[in-house]
Protein backbone atom coordinates (compact mmCIF):
# COMPACT_ATOMS: atom_id res chain seq x y z
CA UNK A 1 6.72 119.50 257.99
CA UNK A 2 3.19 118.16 258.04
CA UNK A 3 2.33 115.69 255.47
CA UNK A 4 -0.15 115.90 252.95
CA UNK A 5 -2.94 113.52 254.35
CA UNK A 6 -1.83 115.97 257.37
CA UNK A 7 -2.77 119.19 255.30
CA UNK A 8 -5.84 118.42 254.07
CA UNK A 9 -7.37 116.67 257.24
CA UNK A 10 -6.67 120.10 259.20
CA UNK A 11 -8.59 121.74 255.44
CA UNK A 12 -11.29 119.51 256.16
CA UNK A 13 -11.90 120.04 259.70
CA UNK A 14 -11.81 123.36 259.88
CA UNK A 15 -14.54 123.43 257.09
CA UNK A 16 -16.42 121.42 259.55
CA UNK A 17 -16.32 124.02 262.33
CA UNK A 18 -13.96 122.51 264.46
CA UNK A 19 -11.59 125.10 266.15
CA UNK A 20 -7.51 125.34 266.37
CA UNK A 21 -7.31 123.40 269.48
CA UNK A 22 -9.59 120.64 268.61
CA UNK A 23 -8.02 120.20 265.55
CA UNK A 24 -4.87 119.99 267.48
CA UNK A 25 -6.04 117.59 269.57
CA UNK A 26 -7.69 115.28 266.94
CA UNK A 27 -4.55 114.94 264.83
CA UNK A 28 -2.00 115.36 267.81
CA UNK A 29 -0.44 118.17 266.72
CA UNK A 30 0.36 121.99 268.32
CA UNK A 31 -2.06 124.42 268.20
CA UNK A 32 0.89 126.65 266.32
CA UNK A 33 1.22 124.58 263.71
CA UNK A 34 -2.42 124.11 263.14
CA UNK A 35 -2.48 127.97 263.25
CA UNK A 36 0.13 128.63 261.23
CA UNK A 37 -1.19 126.47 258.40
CA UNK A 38 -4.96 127.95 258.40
CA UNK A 39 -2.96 131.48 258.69
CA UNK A 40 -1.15 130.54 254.96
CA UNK A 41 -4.01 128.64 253.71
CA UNK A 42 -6.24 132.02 254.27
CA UNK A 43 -3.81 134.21 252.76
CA UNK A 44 -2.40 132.09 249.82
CA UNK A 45 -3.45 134.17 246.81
CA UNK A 46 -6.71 132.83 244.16
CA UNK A 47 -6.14 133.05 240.46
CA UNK A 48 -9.50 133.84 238.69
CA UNK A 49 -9.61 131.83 235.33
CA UNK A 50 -7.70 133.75 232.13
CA UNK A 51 -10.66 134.82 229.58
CA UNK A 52 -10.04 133.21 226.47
CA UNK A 53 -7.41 134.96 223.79
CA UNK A 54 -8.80 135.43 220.81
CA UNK A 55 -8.60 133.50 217.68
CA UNK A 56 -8.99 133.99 214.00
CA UNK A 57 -12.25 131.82 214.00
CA UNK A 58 -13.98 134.29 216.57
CA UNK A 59 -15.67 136.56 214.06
CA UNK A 60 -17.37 133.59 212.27
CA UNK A 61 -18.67 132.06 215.25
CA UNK A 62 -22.54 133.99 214.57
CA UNK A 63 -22.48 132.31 210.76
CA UNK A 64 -21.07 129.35 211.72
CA UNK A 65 -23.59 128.84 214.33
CA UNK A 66 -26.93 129.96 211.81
CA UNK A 67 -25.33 127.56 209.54
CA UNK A 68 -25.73 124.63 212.20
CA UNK A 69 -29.18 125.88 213.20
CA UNK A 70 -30.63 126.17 209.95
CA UNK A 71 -29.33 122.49 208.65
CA UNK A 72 -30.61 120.93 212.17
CA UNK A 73 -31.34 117.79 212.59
CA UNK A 74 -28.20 117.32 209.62
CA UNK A 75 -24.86 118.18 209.65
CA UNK A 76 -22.83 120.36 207.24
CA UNK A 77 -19.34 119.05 207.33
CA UNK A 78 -16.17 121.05 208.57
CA UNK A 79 -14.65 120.90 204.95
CA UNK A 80 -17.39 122.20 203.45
CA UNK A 81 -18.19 125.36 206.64
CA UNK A 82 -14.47 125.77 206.18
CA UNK A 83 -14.74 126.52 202.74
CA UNK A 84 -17.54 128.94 202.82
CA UNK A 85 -16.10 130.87 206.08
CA UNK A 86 -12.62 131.28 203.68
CA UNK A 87 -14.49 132.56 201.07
CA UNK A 88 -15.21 135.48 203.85
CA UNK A 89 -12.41 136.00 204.07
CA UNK A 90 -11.36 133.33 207.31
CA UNK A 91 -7.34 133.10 207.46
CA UNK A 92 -7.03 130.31 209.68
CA UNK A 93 -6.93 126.26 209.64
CA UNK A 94 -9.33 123.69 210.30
CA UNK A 95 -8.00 122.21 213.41
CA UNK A 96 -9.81 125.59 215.55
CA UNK A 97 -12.74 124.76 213.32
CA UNK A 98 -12.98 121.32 213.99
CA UNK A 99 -12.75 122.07 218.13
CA UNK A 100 -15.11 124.69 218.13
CA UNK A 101 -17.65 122.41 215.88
CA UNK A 102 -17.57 119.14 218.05
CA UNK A 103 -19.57 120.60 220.82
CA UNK A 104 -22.34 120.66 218.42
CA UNK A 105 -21.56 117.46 216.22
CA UNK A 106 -23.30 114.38 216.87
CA UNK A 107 -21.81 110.79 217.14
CA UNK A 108 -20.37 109.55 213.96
CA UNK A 109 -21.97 106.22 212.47
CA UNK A 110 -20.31 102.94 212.47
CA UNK A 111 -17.61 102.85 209.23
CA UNK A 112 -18.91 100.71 206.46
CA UNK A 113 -16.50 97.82 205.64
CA UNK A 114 -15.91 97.40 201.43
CA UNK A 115 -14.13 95.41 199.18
CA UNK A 116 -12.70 96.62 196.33
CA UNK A 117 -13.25 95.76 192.60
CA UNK A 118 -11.15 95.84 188.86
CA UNK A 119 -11.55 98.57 186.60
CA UNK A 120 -15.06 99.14 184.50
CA UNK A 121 -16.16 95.43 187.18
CA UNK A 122 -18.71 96.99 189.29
CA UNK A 123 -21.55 100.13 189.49
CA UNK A 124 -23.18 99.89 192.88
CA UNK A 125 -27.09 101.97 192.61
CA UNK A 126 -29.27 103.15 194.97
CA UNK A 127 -32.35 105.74 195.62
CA UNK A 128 -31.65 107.58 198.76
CA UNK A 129 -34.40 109.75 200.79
CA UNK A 130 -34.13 113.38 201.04
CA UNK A 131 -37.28 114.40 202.80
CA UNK A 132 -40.58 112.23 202.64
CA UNK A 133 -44.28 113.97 202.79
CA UNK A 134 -46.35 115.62 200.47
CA UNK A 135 -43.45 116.85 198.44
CA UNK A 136 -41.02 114.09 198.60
CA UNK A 137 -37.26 114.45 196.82
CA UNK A 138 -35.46 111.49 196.60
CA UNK A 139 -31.97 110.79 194.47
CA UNK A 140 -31.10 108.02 191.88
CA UNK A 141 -27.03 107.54 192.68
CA UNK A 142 -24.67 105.29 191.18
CA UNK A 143 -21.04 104.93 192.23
CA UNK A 144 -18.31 102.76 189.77
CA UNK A 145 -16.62 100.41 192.15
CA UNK A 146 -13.20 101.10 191.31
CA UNK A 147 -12.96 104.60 190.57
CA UNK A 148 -15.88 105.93 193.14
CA UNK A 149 -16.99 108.87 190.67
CA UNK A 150 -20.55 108.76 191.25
CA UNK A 151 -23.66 110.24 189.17
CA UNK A 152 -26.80 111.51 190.95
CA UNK A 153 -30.51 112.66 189.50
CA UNK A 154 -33.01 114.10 192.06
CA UNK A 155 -36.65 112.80 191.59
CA UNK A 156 -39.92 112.68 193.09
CA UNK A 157 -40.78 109.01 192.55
CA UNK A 158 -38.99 105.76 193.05
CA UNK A 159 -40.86 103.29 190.45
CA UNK A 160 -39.33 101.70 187.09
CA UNK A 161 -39.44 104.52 185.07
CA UNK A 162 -37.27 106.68 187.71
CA UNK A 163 -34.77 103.70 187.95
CA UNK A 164 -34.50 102.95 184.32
CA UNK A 165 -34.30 106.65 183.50
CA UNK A 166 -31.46 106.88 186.38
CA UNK A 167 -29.63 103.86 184.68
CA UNK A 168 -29.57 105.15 181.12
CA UNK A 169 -28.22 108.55 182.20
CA UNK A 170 -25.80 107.34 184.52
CA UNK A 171 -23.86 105.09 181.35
CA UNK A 172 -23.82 108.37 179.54
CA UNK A 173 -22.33 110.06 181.85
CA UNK A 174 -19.61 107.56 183.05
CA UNK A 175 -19.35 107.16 178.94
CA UNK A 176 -19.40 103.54 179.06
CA UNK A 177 -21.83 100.31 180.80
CA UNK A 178 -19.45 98.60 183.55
CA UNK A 179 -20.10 94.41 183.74
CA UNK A 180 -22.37 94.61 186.80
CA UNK A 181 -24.41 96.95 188.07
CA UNK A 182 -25.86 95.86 192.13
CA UNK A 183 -28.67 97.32 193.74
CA UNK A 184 -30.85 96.42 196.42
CA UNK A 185 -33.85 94.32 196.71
CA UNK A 186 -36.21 97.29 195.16
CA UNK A 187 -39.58 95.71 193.32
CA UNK A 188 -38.44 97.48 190.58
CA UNK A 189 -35.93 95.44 190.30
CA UNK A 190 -36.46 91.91 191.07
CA UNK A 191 -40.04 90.84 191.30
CA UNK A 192 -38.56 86.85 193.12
CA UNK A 193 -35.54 86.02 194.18
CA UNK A 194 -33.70 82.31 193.87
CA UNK A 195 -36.90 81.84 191.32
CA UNK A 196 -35.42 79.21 188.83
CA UNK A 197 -32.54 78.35 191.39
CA UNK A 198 -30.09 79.51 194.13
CA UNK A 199 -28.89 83.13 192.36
CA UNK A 200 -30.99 83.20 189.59
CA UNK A 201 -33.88 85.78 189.80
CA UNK A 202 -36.92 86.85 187.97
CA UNK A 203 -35.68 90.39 187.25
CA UNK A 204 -38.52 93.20 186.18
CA UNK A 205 -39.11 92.65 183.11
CA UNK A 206 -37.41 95.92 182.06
CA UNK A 207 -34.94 96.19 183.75
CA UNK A 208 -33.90 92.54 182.03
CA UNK A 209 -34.39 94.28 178.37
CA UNK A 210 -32.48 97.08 179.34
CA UNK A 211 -29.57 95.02 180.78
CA UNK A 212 -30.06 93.21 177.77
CA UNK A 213 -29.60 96.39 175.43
CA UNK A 214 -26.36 97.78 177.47
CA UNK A 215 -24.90 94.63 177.86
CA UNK A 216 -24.43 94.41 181.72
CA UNK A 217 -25.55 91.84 184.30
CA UNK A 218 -27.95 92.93 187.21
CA UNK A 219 -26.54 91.74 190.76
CA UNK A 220 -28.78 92.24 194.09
CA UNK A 221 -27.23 91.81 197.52
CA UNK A 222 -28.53 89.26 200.11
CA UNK A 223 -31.83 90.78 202.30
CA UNK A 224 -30.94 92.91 205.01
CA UNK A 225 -27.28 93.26 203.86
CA UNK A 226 -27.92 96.92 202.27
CA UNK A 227 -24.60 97.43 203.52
CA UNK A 228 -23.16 94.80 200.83
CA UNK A 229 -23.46 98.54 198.42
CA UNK A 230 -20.82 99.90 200.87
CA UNK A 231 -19.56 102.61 197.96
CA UNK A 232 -22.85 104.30 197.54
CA UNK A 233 -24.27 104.12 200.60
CA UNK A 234 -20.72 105.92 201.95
CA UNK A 235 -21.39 108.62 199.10
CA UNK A 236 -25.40 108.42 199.93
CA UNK A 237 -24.21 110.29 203.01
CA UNK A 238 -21.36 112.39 201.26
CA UNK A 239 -24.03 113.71 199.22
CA UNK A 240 -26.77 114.62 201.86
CA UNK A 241 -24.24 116.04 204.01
CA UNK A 242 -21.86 118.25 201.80
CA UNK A 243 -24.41 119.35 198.96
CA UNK A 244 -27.73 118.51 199.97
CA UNK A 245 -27.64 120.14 203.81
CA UNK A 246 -25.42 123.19 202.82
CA UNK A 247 -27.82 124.07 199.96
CA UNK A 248 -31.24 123.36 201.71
CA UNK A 249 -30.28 125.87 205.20
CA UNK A 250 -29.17 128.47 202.48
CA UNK A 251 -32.57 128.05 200.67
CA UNK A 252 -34.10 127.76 204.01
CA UNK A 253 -32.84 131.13 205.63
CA UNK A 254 -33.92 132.76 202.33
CA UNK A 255 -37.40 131.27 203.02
CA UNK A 256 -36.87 128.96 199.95
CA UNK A 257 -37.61 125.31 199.52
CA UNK A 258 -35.54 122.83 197.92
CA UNK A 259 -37.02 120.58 195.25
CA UNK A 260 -36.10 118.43 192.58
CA UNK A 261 -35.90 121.37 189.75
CA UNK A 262 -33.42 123.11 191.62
CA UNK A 263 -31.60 120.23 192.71
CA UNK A 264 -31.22 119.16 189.26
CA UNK A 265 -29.82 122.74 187.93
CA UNK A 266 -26.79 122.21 190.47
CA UNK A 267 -25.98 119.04 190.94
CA UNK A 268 -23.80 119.00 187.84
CA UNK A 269 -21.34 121.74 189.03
CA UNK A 270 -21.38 119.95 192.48
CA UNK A 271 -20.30 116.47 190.74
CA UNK A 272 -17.62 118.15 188.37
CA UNK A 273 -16.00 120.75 190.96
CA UNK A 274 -16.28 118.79 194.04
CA UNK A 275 -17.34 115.46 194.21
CA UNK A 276 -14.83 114.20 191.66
CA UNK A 277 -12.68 116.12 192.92
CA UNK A 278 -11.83 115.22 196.40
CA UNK A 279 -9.50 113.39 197.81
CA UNK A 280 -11.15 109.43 198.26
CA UNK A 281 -10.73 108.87 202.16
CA UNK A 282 -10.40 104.68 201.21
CA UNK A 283 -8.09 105.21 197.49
CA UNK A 284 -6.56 108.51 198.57
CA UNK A 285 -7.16 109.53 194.82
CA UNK A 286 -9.38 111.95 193.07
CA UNK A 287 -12.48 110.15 191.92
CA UNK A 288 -11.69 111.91 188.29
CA UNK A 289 -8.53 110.22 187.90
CA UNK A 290 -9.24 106.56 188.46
CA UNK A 291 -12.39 107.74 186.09
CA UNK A 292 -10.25 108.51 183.35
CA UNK A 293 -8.71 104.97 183.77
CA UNK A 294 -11.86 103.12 183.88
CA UNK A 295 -13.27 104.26 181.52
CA UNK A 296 -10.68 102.55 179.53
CA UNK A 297 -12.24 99.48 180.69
CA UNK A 298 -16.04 100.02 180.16
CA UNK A 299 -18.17 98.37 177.84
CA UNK A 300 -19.22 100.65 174.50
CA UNK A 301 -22.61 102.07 174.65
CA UNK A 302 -25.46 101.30 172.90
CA UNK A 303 -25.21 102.44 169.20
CA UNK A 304 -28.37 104.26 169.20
CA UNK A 305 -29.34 104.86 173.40
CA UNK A 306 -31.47 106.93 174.00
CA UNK A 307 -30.41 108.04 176.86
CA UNK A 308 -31.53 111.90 178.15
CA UNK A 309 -29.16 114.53 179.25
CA UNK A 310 -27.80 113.01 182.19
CA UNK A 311 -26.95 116.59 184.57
CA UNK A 312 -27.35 119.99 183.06
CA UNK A 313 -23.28 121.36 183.05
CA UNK A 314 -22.20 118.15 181.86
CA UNK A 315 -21.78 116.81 178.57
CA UNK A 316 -21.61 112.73 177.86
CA UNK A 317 -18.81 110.94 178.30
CA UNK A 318 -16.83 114.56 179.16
CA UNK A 319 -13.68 113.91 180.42
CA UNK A 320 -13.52 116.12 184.16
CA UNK A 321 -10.59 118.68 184.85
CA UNK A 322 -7.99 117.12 187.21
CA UNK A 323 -7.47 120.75 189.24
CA UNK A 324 -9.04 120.75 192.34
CA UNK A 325 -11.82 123.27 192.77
CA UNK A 326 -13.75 124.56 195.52
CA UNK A 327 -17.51 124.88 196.47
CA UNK A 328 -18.13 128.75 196.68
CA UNK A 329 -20.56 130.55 198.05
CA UNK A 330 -21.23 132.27 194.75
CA UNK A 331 -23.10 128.74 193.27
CA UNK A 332 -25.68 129.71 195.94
CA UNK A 333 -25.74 133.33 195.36
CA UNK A 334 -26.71 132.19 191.80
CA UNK A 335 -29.38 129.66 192.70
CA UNK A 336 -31.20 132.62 194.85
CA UNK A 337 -31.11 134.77 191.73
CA UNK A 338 -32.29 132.36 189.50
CA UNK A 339 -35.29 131.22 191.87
CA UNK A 340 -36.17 134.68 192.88
């Protein structure tokens, strides 16, 4: 019984060209047995490799991958591909969805770390970049610390006005001013920092009368700790990646642009149907029910704001279902009537 170091030297050697009896001879063995094992080795049988059985996700391979294409260099997540491929009708699960969607997915980001904070404590606000250029779209977002519901308003412009707007129409839709509100180091903002002392700021002018009127106090994190606005940064990326991208390759393989107008007429639905409702991956709650309990803890607004409509589909202060609701394809079938 040869050994297998034995086996696969004689393998070896006879790939080099060596013949029976100088194999036998180089690892002292007969030339029978050398024989007899090239004789087995020749007619042991070759299995060709199965072709692949077919799966329930096979006939929504060509939309899944046009849906990849046309949101390149962005991702559209699997929960939101998985909910547009069921709406045609797909049967199966995620998990096959997920495997045949890494190939193609690039390398997650580093996690954000956050702390947490008491009800109607904390609204963390930020303008986030769309697209830059000649026709730029940017979004005003604001996220409650404790609940994570979150308010968004696309614009074209970044400066006081845009901010302040952003800020009044986020209080009427949360239905109340939380105690602090943090943003970053935006000259809209703060105009010097540590000014009259270690923490206390020269604020914009009015952005200090309109803290003033709602009766909450401006925070800024430290420079170049963005990261310090952990909540809405982590929805900054939720919202580019599960409306924004899905919305902007459906526009784009009609041969339609996305811009603030239209961004505006469906962010609403997006907020109320999806966004609120999802399951929080740090709480494990919907965003609509910690709402509803923070809102209990919110400072009154103003007696006479004047704050505008804050999203089209969404009345002040309304109070969100608590049934979960999916993201059909229908929303965009509307917003390609309505543009065309």
């Amino acid at each position: 019984m040869l050994t297998q170091e034995q086996a696969v030297e004689i393998k070896v050697l006879a790939r080099q060209g060596y013949g029976i009896k100088a194999i036998a001879r180089e690892l002292g063995l007969s030339r029978n047995t050398v024989r007899k094992y090239l004789r087995a080795e020749r007619t042991r049988p070759r299995y060709t490799p199965r072709c692949p059985r077919p799966t329930k996700l096979d006939p929504y391979k060509p939309y899944l991958q046009e849906r990849i294409d046309a949101a390149r260099p962005r991702w559209i997540p699997a929960t939101v591909l998985l909910r547009e491929i069921q709406s045609r009708g797909y049967a199966g699960g995620i998990s096959q969805l997920k495997a045949y969607l890494a190939p193609f997915k690039r390398q997650p980001e580093e996690p954000l770390v956050r702390f947490e904070t008491a009800p109607g404590q904390q609204m963390q606000v930020d303008f986030t970049i769309i697209r830059r250029g000649r026709h730029p779209l940017k979004a005003f977002v604001a996220t409650l610390g404790y609940s994570r519901a979150s308010f968004v308003r696309f614009s074209d412009r970044e400066d006081s006005d845009a901010w302040l707007e952003g800020l009044r129409a986020a209080f009427a839709y949360f239905g109340g001013v939380p105690e602090q509100a943090l943003f970053d180091n935006a000259s809209a903002i703060i105009l010097e920092r540590d000014a009259y002392g270690e923490g206390e700021h020269r604020w914009h002018p009015r952005l200090a009368a309109l803290a003033e009127e709602y009766g909450f106090c401006p925070k800024v994190c430290r420079p170049y700790r963005a990261k310090t606005k952990g909540k809405v940064e982590r929805f900054n990326r939720y919202l580019k990646e599960s409306f924004v991208t899905p919305l902007a390759a459906t526009l784009k393989s009609a041969g339609l642009p996305l811009d603030v107008a239209t961004a505006n007429a469906h962010i609403g639905p997006w907020l109320e149907e999806v966004a609120q409702q999802r399951i929080h991956g740090t709480t494990g709650v919907k965003p609509v029910l910690r709402l509803a309990e923070e809102r209990l803890r919110l400072l009154p607004l103003p007696a006479r704001s004047t704050a505008p409509a804050p999203v089209p589909g969404l009345r002040p202060g309304q109070t969100l279902p608590h049934e979960s609701l999916q993201h059909p394809l229908s929303v965009y079938d509307q917003l390609l009537e309505g543009v065309a």
